[in-house]
Protein backbone atom coordinates (compact mmCIF):
# COMPACT_ATOMS: atom_id res chain seq x y z
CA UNK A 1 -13.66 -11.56 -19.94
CA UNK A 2 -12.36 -9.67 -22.59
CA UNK A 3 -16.21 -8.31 -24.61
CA UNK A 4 -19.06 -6.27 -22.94
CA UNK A 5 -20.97 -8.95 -24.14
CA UNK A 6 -19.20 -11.27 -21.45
CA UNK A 7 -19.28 -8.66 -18.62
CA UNK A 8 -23.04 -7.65 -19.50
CA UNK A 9 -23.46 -11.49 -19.22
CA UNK A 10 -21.76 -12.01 -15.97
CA UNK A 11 -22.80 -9.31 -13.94
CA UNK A 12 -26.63 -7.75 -15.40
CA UNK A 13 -25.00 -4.67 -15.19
CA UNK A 14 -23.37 -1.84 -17.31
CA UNK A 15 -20.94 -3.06 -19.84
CA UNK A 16 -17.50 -2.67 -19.52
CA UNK A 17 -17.62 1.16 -21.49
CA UNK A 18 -19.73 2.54 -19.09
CA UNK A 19 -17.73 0.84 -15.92
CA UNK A 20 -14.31 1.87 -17.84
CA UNK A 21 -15.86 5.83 -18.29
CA UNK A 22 -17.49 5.64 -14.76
CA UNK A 23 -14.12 4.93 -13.54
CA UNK A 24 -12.45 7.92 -15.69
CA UNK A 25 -14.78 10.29 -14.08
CA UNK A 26 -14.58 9.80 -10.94
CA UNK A 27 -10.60 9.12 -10.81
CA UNK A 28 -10.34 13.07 -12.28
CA UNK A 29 -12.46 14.29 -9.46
CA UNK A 30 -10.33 12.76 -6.79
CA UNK A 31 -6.82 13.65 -8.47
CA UNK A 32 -8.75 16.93 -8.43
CA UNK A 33 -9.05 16.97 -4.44
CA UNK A 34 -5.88 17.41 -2.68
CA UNK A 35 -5.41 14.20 -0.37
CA UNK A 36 -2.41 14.51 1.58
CA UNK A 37 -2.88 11.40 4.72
CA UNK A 38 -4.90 12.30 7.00
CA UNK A 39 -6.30 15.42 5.04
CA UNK A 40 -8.44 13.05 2.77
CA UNK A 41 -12.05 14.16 3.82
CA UNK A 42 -13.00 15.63 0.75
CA UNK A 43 -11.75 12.66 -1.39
CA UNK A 44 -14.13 10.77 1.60
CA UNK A 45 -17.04 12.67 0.58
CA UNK A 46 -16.66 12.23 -2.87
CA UNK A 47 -16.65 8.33 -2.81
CA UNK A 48 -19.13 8.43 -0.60
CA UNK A 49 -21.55 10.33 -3.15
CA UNK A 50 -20.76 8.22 -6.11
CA UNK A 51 -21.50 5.45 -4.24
CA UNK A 52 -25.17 6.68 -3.03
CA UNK A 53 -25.46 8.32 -6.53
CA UNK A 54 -25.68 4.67 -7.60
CA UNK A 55 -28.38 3.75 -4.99
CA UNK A 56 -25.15 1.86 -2.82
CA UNK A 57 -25.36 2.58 1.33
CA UNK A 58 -22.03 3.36 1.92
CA UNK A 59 -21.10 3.54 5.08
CA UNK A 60 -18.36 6.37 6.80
CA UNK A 61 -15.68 6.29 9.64
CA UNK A 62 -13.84 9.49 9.72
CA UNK A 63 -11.94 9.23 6.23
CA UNK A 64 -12.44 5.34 5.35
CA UNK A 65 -15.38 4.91 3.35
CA UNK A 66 -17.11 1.29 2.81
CA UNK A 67 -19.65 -1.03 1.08
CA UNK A 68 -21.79 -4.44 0.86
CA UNK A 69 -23.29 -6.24 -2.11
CA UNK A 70 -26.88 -5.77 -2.29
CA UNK A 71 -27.21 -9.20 -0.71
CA UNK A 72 -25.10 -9.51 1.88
CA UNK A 73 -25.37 -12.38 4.01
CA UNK A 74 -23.62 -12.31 7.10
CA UNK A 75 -23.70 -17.09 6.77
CA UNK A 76 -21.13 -16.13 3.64
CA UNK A 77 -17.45 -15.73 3.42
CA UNK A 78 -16.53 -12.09 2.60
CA UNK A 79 -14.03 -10.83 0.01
CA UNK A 80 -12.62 -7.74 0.80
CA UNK A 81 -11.84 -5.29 -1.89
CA UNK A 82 -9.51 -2.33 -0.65
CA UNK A 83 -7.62 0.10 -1.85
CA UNK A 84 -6.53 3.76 -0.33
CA UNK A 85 -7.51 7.21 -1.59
CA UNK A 86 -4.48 9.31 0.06
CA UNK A 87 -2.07 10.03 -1.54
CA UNK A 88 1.78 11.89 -0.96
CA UNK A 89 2.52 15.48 -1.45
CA UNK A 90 3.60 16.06 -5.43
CA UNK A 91 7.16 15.31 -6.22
CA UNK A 92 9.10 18.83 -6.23
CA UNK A 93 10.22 18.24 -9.79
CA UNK A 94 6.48 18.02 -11.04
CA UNK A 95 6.39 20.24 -14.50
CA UNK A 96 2.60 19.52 -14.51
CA UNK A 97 -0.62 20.76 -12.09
CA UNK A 98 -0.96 17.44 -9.88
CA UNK A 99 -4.02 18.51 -9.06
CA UNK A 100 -5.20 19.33 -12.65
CA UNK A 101 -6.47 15.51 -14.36
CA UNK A 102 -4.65 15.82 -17.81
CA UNK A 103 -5.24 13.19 -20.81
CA UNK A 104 -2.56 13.52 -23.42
CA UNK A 105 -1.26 10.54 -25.51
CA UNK A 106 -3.48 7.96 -23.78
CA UNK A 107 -2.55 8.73 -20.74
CA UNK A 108 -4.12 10.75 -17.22
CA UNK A 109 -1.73 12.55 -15.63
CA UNK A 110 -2.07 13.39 -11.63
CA UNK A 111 -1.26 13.21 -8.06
CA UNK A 112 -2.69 9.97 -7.04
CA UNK A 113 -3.52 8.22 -10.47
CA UNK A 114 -1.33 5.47 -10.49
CA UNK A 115 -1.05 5.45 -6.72
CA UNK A 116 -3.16 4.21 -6.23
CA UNK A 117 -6.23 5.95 -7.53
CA UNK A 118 -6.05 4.14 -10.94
CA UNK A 119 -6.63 0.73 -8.54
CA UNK A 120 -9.33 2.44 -6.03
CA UNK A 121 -11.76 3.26 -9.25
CA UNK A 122 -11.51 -0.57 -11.08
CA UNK A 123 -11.97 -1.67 -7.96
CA UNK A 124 -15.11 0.33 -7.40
CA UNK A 125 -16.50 -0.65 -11.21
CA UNK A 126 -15.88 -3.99 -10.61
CA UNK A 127 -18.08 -3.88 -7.55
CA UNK A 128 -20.37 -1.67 -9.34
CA UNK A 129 -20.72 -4.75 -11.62
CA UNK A 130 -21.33 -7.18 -9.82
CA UNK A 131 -23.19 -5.25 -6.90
CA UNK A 132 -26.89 -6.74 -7.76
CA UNK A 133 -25.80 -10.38 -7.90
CA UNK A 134 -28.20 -12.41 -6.18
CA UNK A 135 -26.54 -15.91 -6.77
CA UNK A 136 -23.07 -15.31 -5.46
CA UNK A 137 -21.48 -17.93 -2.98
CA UNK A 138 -19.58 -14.95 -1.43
CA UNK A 139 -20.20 -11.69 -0.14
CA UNK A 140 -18.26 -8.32 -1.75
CA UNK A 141 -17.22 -5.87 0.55
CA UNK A 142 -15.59 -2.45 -0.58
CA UNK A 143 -13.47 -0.29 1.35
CA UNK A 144 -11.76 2.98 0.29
CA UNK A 145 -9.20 3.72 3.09
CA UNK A 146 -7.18 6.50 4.09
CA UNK A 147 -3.77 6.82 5.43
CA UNK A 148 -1.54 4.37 3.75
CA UNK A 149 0.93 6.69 2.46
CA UNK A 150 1.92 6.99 6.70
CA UNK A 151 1.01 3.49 7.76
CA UNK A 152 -1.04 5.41 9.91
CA UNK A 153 -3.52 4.15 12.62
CA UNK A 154 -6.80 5.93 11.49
CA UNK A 155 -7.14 3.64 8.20
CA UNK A 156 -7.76 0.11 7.07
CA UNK A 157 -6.19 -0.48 10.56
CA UNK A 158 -9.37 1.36 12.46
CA UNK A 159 -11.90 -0.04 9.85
CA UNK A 160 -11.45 -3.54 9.88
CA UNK A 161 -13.09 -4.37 13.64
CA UNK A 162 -15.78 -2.76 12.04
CA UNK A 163 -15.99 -5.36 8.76
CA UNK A 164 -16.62 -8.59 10.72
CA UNK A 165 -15.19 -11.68 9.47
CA UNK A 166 -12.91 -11.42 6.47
CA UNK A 167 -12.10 -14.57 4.62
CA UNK A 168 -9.50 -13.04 2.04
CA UNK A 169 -8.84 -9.38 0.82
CA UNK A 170 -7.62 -8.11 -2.55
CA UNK A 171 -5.55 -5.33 -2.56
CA UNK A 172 -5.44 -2.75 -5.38
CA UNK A 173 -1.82 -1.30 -5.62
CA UNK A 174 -0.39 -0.89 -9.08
CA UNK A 175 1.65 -4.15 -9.47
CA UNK A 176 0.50 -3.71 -13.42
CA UNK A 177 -1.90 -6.68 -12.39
CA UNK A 178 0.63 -9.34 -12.06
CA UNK A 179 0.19 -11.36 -8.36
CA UNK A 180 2.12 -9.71 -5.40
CA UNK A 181 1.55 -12.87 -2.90
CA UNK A 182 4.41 -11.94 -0.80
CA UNK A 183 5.76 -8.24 0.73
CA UNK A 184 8.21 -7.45 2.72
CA UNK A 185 7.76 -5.97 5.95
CA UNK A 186 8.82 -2.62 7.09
CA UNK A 187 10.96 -2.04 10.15
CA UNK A 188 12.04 1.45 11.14
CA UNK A 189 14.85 1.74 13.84
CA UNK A 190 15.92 4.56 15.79
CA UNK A 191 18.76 4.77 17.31
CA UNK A 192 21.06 6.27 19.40
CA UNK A 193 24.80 6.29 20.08
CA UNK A 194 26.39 7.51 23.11
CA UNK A 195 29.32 8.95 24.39
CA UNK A 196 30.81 11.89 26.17
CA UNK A 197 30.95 16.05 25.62
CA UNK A 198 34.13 17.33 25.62
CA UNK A 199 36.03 20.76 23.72
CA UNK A 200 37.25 19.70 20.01
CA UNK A 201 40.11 21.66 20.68
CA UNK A 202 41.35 19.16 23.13
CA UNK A 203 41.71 15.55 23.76
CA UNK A 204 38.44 15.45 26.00
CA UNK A 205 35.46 13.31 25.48
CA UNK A 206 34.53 10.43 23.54
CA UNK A 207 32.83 10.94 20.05
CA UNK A 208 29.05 9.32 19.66
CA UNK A 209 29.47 10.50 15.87
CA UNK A 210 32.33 7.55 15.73
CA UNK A 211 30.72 5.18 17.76
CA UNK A 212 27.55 5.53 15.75
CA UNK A 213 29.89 4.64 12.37
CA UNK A 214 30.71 1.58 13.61
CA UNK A 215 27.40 0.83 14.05
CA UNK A 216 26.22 2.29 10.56
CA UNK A 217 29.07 -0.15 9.17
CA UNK A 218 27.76 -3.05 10.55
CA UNK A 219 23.87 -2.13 9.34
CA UNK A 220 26.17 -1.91 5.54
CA UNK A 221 28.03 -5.08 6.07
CA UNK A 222 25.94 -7.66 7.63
CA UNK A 223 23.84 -10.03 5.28
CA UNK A 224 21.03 -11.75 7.01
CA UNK A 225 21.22 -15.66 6.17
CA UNK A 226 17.90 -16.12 5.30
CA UNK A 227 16.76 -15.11 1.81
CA UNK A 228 13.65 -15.94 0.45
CA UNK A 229 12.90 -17.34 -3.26
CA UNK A 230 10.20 -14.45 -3.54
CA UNK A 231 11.16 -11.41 -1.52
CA UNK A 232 14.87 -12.05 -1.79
CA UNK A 233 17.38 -10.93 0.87
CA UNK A 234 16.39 -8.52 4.18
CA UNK A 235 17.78 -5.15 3.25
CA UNK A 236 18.68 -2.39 5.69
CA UNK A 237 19.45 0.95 5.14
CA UNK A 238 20.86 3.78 6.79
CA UNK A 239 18.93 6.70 5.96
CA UNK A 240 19.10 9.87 8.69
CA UNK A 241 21.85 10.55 10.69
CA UNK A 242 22.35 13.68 13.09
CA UNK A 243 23.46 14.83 16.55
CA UNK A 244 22.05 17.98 18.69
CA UNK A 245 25.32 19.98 18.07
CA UNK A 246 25.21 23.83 17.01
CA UNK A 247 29.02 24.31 17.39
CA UNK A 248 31.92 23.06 15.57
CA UNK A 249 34.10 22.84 18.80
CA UNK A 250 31.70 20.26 20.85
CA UNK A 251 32.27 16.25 20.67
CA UNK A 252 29.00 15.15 20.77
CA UNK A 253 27.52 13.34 23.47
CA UNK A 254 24.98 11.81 21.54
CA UNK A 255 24.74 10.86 17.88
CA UNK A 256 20.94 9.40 16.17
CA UNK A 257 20.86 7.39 13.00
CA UNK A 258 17.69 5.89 11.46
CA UNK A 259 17.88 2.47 9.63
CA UNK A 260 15.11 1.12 7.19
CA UNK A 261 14.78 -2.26 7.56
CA UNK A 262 13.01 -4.60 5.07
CA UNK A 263 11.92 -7.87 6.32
CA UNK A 264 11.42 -10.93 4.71
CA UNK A 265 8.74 -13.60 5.21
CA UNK A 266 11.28 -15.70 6.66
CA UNK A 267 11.94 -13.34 9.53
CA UNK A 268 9.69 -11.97 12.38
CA UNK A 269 10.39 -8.51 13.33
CA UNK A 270 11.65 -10.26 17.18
CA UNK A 271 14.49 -12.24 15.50
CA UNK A 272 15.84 -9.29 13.94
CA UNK A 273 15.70 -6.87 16.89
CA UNK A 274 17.76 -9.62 18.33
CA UNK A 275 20.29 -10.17 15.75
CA UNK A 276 20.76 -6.09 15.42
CA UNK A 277 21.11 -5.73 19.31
CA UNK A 278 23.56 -8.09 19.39
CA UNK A 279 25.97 -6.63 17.15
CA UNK A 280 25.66 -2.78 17.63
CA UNK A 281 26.44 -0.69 20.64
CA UNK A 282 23.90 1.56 20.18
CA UNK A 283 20.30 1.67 21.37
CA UNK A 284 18.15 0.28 19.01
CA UNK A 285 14.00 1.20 18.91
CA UNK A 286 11.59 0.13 16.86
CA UNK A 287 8.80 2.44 15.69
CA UNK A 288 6.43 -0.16 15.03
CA UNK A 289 5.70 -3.76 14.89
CA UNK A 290 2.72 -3.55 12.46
CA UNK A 291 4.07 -3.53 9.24
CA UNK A 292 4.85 -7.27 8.86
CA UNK A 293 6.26 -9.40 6.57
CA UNK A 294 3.36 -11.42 4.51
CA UNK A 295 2.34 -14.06 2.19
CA UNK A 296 -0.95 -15.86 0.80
CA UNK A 297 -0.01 -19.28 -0.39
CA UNK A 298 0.02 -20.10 -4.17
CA UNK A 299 -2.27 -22.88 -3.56
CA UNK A 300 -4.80 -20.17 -2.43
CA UNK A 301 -8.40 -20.11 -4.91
CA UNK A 302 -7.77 -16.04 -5.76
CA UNK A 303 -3.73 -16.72 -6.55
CA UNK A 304 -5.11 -19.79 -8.53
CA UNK A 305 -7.40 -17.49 -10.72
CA UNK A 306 -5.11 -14.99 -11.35
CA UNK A 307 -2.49 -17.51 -12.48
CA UNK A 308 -5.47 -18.98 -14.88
CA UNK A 309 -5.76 -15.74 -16.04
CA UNK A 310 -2.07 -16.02 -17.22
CA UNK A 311 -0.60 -13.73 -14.17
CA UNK A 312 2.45 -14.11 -12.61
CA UNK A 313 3.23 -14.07 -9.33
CA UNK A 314 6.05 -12.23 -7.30
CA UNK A 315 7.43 -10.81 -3.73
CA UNK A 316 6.90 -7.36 -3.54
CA UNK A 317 9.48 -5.03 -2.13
CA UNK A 318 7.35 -2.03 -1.34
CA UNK A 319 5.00 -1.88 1.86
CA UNK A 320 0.98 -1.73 1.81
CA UNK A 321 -1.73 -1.88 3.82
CA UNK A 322 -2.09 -5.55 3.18
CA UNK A 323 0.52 -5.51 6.02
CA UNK A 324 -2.25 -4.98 8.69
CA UNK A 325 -4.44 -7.86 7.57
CA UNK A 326 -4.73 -10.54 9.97
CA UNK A 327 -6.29 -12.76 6.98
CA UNK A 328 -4.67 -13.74 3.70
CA UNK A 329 -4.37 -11.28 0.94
CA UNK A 330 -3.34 -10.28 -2.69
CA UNK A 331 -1.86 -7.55 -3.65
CA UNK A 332 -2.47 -6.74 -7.60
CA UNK A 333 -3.81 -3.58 -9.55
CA UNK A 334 -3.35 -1.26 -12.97
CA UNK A 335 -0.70 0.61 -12.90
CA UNK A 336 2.84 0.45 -12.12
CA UNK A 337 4.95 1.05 -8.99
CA UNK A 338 7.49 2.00 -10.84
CA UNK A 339 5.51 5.77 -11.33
CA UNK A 340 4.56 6.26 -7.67
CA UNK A 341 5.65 9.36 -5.86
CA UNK A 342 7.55 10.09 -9.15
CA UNK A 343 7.12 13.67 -10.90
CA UNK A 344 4.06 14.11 -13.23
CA UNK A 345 2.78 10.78 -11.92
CA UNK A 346 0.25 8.82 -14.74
CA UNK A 347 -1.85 6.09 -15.54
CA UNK A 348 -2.38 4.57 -19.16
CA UNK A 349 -6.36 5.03 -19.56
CA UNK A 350 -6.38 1.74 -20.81
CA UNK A 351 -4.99 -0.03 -17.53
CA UNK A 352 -8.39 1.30 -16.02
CA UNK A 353 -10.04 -0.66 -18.41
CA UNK A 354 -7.70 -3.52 -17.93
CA UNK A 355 -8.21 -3.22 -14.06
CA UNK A 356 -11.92 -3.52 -14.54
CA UNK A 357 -11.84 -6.29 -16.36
CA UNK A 358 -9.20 -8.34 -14.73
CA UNK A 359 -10.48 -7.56 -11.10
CA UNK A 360 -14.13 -9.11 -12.55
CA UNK A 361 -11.95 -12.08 -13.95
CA UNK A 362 -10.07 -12.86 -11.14
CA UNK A 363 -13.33 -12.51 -8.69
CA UNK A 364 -15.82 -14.25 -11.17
CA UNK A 365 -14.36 -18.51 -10.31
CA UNK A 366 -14.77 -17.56 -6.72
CA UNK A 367 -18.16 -16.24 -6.88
């Protein structure tokens, strides 16, 4: 899958130049279009006109935009192609325009293009090219979400009830297009130490502030027993810590610490709360339960293609919207996740065309 000659013969459609500089173009307009989650309508609208540019219904809720192959049928298994179009606010040490698309020594610089805008547009061209197909076993379906950048609600999350049945998803996050078949989950605690008020000056009260470090020591110490061969050990990670005190002479009553907490596949998010509220005094909330642990099985016909294709396969230790699949998915995608949310954030121009291409390989045996 390497020629135009081989995509041209796959798909009946453009070769893979005019997929690789369809891509180009429209990845500049949305690095163009501020995207902040939940502020992604105009990205929305853009998506939505390439795709009926190109004589594709697409179909809208609020900011999620989505797609069928020509011919659908509803008696196939579906494949679900995602990837999100938000994207975080530009790193403060940015010496660039992120909202200016800049190519300079094979590279496009820009808010958004490795994360994950680089993976949104191959995955677009790659249904582009096979969109017509008449004599696929399986259906295509293409979703551009919003909100991943916040795990928020109004995303893939609200979409999917609208998809119907989903018998896998592939989703683009740049994971330089090796196999993520496992990812952590993420579990955000907050909580809260008590104790009593009482004047600094004298021996009143009891401090929350100290109660709460030997709490925060524990969350350093402890070393869940658990530890998977692909995601490795749970990690947790103390990362905001504060009471509601204005004055230097007050023991506070109250003292708040968040932990981040990520979750192997050998762990539900239940065992953990347990563990954790046995061990610290202070009270422990979750924010969510959605962002599980998860893991597609190596066995699985898309992990089997990409390891044909000479892929490797690894546990990922970042978070993504494959979290809120209730089906079995792959995460994989130009780019690397190494450059998200960094300053002057890029993509090589060539990993489009590498994402184009391997997205059609690693479809093409299950189609």
């Amino acid at each position: 899958m390497s020629s135009r000659n081989n995509i041209d013969s796959l798909t009946g459609q453009s070769g893979i130049d005019d997929l690789h500089a369809e891509a180009l173009t429209l990845l500049k307009q949305l690095i163009a279009i501020p995207s902040f989650s939940r502020e992604e309508e105009r990205t929305a609208d853009a998506i939505e006109r390439f795709l009926l540019a190109r004589g594709i219904p697409a179909e809208r809720l609020q900011h999620n935009v989505w797609a069928r192959n020509r011919h659908f049928d509803p008696a196939k298994p579906t494949i679900l192609l995602n990837s999100h179009h938000d994207t975080v606010r530009p790193n403060k040490a940015c010496t660039l325009d992120p909202f200016t698309p800049v190519e300079k020594d094979g590279r496009l610089y820009g808010l958004g293009s490795n994360d994950a805008g680089g993976c949104l547009v191959s995955l677009i061209a790659a249904f582009l090219a096979l969109y017509e197909r008449a004599d696929m076993r399986c259906n295509l379906l293409l979703a551009a979400t919003a909100e991943e950048e916040i795990s928020g609600h109004n995303g893939i999350e609200l979409l999917l009830p609208q998809l119907g049945s989903i018998e896998f998803g592939i989703v683009g996050e740049p994971t330089r297009m090796q196999l993520a078949v496992a990812e952590k989950g993420l579990l955000v605690l907050d909580c809260t130490a008590r104790g009593k008020a009482g004047h600094a000056a004298r021996e009143e009260g009891e401090n929350a502030i100290y109660r709460a470090l030997a709490d925060i020591a524990w969350f350093q110490a402890f070393r869940a027993p658990k530890v998977s061969d692909l995601l490795g050990p749970v990690k947790m990670s103390v990362t905001v810590i504060g009471t509601d005190n204005h004055a230097h002479n007050v023991i506070p009553s109250q003292c708040r610490f968040v932990v981040d907490v990520r979750v192997n596949e050998l762990y539900t998010f239940g065992e953990l709360l347990d563990i954790i509220r046995a061990n610290v005094g202070a009270e422990v909330t979750p924010r969510s339960l959605r962002m599980r642990p998860t893991s597609i099985p190596l066995d699985h016909p898309v992990v089997q293609s990409g390891i044909r294709l000479g892929r490797t396969c690894y546990g990922s230790p970042t978070t993504s919207d494959k979290a809120l699949m209730p089906f079995p998915a792959l995460k994989t995608g130009p780019g690397d996740s190494a450059r998200s949310h960094a300053a002057d954030e890029y993509v090589h121009i060539g990993e489009i065309r590498e994402g184009i291409e391997g997205y059609i390989g690693l479809l093409q045996p299950l189609l």
